[in-house]
C-alpha atoms as a PDB file:
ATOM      1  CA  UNK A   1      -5.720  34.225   4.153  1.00  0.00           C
ATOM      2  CA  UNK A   2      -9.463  34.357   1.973  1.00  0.00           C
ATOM      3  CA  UNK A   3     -11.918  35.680   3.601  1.00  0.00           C
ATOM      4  CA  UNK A   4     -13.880  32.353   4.079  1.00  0.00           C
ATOM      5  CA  UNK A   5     -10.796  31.312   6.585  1.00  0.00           C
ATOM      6  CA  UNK A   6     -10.930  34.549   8.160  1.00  0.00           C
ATOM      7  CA  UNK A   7     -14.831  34.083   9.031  1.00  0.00           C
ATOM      8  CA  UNK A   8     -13.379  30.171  10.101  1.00  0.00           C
ATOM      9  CA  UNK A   9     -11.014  31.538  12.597  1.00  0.00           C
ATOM     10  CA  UNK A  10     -13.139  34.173  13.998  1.00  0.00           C
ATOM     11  CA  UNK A  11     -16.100  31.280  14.624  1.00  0.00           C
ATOM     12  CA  UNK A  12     -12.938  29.146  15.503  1.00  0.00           C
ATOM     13  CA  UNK A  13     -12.199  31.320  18.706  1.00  0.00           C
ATOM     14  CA  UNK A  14     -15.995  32.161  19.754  1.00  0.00           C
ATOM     15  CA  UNK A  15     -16.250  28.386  19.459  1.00  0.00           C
ATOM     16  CA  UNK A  16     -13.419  28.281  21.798  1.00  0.00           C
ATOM     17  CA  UNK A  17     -14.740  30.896  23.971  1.00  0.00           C
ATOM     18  CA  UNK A  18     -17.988  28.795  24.079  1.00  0.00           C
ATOM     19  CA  UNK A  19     -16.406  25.375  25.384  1.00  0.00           C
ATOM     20  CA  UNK A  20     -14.327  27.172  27.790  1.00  0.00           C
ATOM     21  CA  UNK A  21     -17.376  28.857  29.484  1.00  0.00           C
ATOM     22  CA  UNK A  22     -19.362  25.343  29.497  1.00  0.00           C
ATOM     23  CA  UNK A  23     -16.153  24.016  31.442  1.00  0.00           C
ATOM     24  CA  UNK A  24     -16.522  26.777  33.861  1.00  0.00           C
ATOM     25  CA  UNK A  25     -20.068  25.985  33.966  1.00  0.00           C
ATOM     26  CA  UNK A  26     -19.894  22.161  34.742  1.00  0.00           C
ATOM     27  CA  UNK A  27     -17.114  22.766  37.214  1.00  0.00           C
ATOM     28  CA  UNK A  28     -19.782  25.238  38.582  1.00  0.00           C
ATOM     29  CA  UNK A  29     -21.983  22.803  39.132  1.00  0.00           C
ATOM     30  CA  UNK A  30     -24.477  24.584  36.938  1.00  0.00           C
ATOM     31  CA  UNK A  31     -27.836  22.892  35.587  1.00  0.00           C
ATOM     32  CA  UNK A  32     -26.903  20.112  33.599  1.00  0.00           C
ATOM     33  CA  UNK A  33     -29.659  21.052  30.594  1.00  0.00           C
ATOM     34  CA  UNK A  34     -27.843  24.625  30.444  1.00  0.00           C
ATOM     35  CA  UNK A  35     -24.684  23.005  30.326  1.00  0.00           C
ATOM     36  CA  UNK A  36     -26.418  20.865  27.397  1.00  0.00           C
ATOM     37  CA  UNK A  37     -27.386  23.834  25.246  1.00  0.00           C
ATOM     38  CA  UNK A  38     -24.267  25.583  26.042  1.00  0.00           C
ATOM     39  CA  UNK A  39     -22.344  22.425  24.002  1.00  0.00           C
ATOM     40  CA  UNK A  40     -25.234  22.532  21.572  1.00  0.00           C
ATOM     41  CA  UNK A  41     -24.353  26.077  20.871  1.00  0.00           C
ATOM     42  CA  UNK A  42     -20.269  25.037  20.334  1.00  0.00           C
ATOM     43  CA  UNK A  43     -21.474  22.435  18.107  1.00  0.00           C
ATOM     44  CA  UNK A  44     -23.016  24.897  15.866  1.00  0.00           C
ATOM     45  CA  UNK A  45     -20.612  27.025  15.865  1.00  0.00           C
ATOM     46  CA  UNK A  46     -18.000  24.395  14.692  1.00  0.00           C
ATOM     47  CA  UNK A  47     -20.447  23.233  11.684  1.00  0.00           C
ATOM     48  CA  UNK A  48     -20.408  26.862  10.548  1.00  0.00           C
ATOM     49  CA  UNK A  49     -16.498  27.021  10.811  1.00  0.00           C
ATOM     50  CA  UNK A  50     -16.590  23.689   9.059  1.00  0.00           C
ATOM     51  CA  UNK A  51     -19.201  24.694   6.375  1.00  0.00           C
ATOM     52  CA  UNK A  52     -16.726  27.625   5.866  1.00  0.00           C
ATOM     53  CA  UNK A  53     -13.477  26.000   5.348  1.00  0.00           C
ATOM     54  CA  UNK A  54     -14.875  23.441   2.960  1.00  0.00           C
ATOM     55  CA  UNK A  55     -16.723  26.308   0.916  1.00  0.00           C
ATOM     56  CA  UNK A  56     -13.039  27.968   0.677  1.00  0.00           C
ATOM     57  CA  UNK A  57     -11.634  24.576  -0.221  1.00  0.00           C
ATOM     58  CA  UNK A  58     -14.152  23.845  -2.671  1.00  0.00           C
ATOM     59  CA  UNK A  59     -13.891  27.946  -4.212  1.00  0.00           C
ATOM     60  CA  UNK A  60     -10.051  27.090  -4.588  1.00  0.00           C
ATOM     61  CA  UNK A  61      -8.382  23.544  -4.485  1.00  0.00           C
ATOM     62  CA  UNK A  62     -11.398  21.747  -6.352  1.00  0.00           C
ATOM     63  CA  UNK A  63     -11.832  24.639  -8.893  1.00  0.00           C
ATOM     64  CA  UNK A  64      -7.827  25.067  -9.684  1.00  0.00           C
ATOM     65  CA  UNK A  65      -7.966  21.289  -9.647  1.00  0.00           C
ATOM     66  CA  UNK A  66     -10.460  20.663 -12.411  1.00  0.00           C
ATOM     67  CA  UNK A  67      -7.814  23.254 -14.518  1.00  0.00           C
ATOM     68  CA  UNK A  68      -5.263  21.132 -14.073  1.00  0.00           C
ATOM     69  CA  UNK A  69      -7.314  17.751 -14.830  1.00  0.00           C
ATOM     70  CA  UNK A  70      -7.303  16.418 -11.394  1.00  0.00           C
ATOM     71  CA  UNK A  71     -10.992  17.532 -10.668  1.00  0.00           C
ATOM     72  CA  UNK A  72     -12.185  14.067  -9.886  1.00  0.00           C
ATOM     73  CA  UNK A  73      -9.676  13.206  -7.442  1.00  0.00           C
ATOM     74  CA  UNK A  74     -10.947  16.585  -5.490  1.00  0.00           C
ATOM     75  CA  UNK A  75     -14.431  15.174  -6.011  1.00  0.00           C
ATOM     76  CA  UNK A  76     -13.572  12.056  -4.249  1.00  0.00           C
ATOM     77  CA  UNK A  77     -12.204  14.039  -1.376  1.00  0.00           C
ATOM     78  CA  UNK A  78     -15.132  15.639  -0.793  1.00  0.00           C
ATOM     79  CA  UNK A  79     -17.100  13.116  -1.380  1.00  0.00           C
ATOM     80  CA  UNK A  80     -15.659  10.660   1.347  1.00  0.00           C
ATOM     81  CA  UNK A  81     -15.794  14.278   3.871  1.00  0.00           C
ATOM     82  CA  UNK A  82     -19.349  14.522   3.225  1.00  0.00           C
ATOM     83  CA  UNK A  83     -19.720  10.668   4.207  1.00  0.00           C
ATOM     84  CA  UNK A  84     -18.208  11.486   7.376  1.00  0.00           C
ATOM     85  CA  UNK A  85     -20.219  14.160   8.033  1.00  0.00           C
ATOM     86  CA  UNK A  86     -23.333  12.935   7.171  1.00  0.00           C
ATOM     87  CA  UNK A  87     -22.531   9.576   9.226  1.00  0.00           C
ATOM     88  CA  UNK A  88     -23.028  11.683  12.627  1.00  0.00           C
END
């Protein structure tokens, strides 16, 4: 495992650690805009884990994939990922 899907995993779990506390919280009853910045905070979290893994991808598949004259297939990938990301 790279070191980009190490940092993923690590983010992965405080991520988890995150939404499993905001659970706690709204079974709490806590204050709902506390709750809010709670997911807010997961959310990040999960971008950065995201930005990660596609920063691997991109360091390895797309790379080793313009070697082997497949690079714009790899582009496309990305391409139609970044649509979906950028559609939120």
């Amino acid at each position: 495992m790279n070191s980009e899907k190490k940092q993923a995993l690590q983010v992965l779990k405080i991520a988890r650690g995150q939404i499993e506390g905001t659970i706690k919280m709204i079974e709490d009853g806590r204050y709902c805009v506390d709750v809010s910045n709670q997911i807010m905070a997961a959310q990040s979290l999960l971008k950065k884990a995201n930005l990660l893994i596609l920063k691997q991808h991109m360091n390895s598949c797309v790379l080793d994939a313009f070697k082997h004259e497949h690079g714009p297939e790899k582009i496309d990938e990305v391409i139609e990922l970044l649509s979906k990301l950028l559609d939120k």
